[in-house]
PDB file of N, CA and C in Angstrom:
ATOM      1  N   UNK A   1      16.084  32.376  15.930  1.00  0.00           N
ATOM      2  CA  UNK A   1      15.322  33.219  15.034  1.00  0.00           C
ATOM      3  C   UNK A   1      14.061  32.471  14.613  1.00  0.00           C
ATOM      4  N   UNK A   2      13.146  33.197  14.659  1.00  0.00           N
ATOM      5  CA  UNK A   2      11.881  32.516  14.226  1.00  0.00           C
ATOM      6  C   UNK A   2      11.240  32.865  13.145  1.00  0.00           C
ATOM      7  N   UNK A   3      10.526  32.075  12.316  1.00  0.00           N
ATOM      8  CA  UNK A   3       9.884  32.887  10.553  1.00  0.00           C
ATOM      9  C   UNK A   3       8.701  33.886  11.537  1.00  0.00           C
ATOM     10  N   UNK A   4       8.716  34.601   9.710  1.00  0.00           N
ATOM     11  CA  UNK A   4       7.636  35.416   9.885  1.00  0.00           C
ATOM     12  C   UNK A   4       6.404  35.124  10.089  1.00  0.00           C
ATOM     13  N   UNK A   5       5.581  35.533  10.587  1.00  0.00           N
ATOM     14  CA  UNK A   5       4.304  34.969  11.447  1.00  0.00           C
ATOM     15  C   UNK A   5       3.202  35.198   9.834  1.00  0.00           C
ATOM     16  N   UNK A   6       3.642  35.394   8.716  1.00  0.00           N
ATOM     17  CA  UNK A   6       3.079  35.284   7.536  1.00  0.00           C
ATOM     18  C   UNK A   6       3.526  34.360   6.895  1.00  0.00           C
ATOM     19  N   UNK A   7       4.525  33.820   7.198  1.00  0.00           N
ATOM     20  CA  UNK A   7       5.205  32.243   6.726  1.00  0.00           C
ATOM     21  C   UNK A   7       4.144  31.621   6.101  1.00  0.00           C
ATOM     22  N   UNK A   8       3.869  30.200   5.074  1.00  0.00           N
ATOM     23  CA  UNK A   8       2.982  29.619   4.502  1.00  0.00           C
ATOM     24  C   UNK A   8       4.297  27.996   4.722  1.00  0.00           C
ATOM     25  N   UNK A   9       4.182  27.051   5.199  1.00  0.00           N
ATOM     26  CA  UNK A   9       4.527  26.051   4.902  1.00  0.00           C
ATOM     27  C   UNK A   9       3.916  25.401   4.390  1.00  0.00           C
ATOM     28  N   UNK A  10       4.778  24.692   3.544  1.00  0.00           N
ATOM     29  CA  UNK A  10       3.640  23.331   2.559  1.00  0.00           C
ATOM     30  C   UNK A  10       4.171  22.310   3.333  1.00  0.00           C
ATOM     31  N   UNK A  11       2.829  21.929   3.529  1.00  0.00           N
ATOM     32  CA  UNK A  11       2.648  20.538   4.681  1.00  0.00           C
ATOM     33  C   UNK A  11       2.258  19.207   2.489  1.00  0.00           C
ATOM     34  N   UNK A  12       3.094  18.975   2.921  1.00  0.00           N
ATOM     35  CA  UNK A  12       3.062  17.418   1.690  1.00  0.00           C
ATOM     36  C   UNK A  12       2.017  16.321   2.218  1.00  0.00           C
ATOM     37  N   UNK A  13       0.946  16.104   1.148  1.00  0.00           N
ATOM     38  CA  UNK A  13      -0.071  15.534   1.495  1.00  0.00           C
ATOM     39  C   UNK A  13      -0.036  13.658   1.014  1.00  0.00           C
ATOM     40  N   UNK A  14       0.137  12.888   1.067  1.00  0.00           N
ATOM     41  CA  UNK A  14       0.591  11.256   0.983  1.00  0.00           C
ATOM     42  C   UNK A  14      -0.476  11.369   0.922  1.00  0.00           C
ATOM     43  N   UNK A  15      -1.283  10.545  -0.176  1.00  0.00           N
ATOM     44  CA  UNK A  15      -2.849  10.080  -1.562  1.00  0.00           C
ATOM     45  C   UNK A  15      -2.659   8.601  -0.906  1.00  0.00           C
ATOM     46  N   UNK A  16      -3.405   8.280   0.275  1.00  0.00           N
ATOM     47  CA  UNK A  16      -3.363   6.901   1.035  1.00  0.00           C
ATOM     48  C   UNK A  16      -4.036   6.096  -0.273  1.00  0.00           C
ATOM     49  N   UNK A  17      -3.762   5.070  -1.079  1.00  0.00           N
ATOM     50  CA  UNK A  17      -4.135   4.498  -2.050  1.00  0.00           C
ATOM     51  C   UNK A  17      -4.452   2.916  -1.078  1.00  0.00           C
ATOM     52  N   UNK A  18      -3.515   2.627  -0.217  1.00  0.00           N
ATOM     53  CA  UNK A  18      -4.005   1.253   0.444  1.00  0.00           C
ATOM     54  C   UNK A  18      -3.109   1.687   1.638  1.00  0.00           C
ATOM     55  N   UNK A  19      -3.385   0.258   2.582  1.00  0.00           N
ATOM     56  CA  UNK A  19      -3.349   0.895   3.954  1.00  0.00           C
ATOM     57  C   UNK A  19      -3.262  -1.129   4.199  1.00  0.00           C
ATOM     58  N   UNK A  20      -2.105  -0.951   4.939  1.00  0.00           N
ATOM     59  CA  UNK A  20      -1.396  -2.013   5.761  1.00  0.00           C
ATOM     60  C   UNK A  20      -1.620  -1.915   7.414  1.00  0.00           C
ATOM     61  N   UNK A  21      -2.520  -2.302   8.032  1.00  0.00           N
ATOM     62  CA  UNK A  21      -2.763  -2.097   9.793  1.00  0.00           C
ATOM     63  C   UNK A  21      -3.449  -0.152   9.790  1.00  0.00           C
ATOM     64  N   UNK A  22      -2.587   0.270  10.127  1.00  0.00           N
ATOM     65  CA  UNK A  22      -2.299   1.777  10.556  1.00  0.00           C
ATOM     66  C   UNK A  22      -1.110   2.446   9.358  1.00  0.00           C
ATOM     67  N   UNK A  23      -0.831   1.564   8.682  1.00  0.00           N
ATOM     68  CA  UNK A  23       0.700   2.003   7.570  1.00  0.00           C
ATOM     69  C   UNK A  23      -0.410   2.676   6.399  1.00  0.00           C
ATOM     70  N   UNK A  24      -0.381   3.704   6.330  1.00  0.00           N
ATOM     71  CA  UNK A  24      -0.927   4.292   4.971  1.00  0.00           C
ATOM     72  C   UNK A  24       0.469   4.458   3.400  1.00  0.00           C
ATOM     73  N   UNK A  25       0.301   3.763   2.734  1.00  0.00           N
ATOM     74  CA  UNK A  25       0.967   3.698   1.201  1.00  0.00           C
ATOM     75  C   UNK A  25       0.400   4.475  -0.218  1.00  0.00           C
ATOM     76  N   UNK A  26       0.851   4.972  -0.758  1.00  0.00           N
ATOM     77  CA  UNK A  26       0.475   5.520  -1.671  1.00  0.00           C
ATOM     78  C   UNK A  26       1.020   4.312  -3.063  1.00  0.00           C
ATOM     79  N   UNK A  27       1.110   3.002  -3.011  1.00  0.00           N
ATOM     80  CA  UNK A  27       1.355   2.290  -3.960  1.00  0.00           C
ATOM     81  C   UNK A  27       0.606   0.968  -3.353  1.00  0.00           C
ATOM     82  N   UNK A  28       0.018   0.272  -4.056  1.00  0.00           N
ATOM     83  CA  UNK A  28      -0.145  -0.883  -3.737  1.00  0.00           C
ATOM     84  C   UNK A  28       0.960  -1.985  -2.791  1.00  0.00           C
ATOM     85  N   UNK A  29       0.669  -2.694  -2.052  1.00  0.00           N
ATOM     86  CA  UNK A  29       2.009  -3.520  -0.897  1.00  0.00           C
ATOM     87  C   UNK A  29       1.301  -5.022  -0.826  1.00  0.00           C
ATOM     88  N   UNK A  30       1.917  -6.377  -0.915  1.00  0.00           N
ATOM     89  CA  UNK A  30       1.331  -7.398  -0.722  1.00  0.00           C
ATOM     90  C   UNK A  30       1.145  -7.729   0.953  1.00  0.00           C
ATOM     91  N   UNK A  31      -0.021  -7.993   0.721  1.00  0.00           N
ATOM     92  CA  UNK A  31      -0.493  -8.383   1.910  1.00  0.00           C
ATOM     93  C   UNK A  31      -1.321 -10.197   1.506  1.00  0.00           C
ATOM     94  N   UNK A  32      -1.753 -10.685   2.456  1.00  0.00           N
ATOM     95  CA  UNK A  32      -2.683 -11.443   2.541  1.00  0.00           C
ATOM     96  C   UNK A  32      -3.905 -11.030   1.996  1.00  0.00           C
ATOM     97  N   UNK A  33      -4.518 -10.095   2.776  1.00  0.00           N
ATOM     98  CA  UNK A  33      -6.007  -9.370   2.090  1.00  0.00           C
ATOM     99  C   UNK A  33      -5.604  -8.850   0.615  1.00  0.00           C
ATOM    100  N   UNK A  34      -4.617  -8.112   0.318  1.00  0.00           N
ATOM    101  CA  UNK A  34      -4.735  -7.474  -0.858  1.00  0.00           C
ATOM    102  C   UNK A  34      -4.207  -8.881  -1.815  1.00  0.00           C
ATOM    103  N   UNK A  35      -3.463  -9.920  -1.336  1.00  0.00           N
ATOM    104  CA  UNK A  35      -3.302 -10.869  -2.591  1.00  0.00           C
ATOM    105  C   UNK A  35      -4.374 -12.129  -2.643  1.00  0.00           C
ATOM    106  N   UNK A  36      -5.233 -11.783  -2.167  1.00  0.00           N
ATOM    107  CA  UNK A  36      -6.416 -12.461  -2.038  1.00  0.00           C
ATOM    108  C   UNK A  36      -7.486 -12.187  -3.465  1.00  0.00           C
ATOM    109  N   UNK A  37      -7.481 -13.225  -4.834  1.00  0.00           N
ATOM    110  CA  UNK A  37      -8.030 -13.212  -5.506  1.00  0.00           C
ATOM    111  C   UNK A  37      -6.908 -12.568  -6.785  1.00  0.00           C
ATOM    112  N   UNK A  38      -6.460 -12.123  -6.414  1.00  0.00           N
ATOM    113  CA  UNK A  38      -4.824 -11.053  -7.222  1.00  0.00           C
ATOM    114  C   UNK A  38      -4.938 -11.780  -8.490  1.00  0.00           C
ATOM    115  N   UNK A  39      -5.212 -13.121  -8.977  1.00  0.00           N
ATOM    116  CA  UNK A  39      -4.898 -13.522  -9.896  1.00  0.00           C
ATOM    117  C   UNK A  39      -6.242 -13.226 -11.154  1.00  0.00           C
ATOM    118  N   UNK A  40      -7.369 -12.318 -10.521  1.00  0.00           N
ATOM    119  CA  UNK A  40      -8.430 -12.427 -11.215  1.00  0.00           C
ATOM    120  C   UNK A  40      -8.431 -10.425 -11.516  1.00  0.00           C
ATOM    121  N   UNK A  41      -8.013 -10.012 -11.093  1.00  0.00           N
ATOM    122  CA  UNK A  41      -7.740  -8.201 -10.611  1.00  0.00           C
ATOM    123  C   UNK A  41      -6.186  -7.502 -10.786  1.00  0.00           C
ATOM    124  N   UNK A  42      -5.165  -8.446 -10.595  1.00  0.00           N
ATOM    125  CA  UNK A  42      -4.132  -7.997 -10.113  1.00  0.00           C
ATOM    126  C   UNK A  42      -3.714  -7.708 -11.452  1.00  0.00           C
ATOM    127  N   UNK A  43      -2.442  -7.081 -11.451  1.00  0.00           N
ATOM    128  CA  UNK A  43      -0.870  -6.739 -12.551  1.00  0.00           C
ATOM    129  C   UNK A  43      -0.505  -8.091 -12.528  1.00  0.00           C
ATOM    130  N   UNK A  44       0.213  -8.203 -13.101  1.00  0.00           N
ATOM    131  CA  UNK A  44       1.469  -9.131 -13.337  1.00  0.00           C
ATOM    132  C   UNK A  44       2.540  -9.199 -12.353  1.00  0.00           C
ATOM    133  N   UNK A  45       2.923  -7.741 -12.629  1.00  0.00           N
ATOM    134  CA  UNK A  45       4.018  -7.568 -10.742  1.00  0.00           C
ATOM    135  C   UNK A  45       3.200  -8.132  -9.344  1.00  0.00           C
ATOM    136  N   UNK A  46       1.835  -7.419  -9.243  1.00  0.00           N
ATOM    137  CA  UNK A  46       1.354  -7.892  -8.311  1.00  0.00           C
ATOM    138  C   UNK A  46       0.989  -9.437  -8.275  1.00  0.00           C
ATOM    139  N   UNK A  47       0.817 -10.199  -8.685  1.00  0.00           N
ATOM    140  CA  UNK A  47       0.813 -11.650  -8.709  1.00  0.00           C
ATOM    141  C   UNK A  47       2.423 -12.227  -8.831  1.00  0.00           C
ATOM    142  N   UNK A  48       3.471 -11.652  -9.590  1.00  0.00           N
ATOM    143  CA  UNK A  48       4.442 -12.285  -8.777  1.00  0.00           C
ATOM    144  C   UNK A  48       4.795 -12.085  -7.372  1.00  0.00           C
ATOM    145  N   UNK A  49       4.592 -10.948  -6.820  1.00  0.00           N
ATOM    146  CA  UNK A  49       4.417 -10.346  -5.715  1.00  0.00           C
ATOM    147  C   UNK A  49       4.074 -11.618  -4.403  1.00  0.00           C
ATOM    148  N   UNK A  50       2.603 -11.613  -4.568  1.00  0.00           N
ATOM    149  CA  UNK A  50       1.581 -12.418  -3.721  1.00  0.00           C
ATOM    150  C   UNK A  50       2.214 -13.801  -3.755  1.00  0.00           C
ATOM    151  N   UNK A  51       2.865 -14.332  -5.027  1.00  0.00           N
ATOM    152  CA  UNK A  51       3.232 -15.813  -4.899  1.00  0.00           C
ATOM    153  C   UNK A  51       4.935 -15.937  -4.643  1.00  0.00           C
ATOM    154  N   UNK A  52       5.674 -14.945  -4.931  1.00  0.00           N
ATOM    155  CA  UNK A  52       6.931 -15.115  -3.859  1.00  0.00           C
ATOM    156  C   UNK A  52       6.642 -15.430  -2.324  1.00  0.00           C
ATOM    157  N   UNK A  53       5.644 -14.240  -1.748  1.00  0.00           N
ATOM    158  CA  UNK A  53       5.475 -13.846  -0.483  1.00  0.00           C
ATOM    159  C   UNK A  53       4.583 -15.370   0.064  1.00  0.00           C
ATOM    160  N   UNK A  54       3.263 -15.696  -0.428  1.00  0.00           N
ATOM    161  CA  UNK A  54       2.895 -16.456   0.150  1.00  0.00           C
ATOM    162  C   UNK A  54       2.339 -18.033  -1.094  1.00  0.00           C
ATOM    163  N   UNK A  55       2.778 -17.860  -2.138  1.00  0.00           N
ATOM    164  CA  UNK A  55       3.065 -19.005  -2.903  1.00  0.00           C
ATOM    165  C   UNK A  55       1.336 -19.001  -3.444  1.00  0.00           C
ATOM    166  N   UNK A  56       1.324 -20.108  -4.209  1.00  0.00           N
ATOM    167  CA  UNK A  56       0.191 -20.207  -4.389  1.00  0.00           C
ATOM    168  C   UNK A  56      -1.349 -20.871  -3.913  1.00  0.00           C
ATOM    169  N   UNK A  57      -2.518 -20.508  -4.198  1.00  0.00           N
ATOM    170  CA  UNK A  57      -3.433 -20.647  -3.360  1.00  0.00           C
ATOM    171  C   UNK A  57      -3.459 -20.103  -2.057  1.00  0.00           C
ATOM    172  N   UNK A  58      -3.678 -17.873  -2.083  1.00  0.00           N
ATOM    173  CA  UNK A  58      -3.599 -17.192  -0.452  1.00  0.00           C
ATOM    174  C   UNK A  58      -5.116 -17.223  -0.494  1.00  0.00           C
ATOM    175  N   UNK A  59      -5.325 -17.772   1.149  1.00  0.00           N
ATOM    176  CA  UNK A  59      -6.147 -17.639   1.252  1.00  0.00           C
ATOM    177  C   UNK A  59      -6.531 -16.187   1.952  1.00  0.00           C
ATOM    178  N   UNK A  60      -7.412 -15.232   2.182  1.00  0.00           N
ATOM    179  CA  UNK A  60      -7.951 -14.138   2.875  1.00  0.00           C
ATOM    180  C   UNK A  60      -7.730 -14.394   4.632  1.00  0.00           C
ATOM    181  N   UNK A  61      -7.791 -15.409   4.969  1.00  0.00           N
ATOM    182  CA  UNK A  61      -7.580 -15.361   6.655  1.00  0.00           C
ATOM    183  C   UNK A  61      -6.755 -16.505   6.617  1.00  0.00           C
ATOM    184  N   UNK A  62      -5.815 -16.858   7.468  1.00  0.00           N
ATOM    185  CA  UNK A  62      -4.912 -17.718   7.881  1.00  0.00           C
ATOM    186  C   UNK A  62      -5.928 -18.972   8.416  1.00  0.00           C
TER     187      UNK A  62
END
């Protein structure tokens, strides 16, 4: 059986807020680039974040 050809689906739209490679997020995600400087911009979560993941002093490029 197929819908009615007047059907309306709601297609759900994801608010890309940051973007990992090709990964679009609608919340902030630690990265290298995004914990780069974090301690001058960031939350609080986000700086524990950045220094679990890559400790302190990240630099922007490896």
């Amino acid at each position: 059986m197929t819908a009615p050809a007047n059907a309306v689906e709601a297609t759900p739209f994801k608010r890309c807020y940051f973007y990992v490679g090709n990964q679009c997020y609608d919340h902030w995600a630690p990265t290298r680039e995004s914990c780069h400087n974090i301690g001058k911009y960031g939350t609080t979560d986000q700086l524990r974040a950045c220094l679990a993941l890559f400790g302190f002093g990240v630099t922007k490029k490896p």
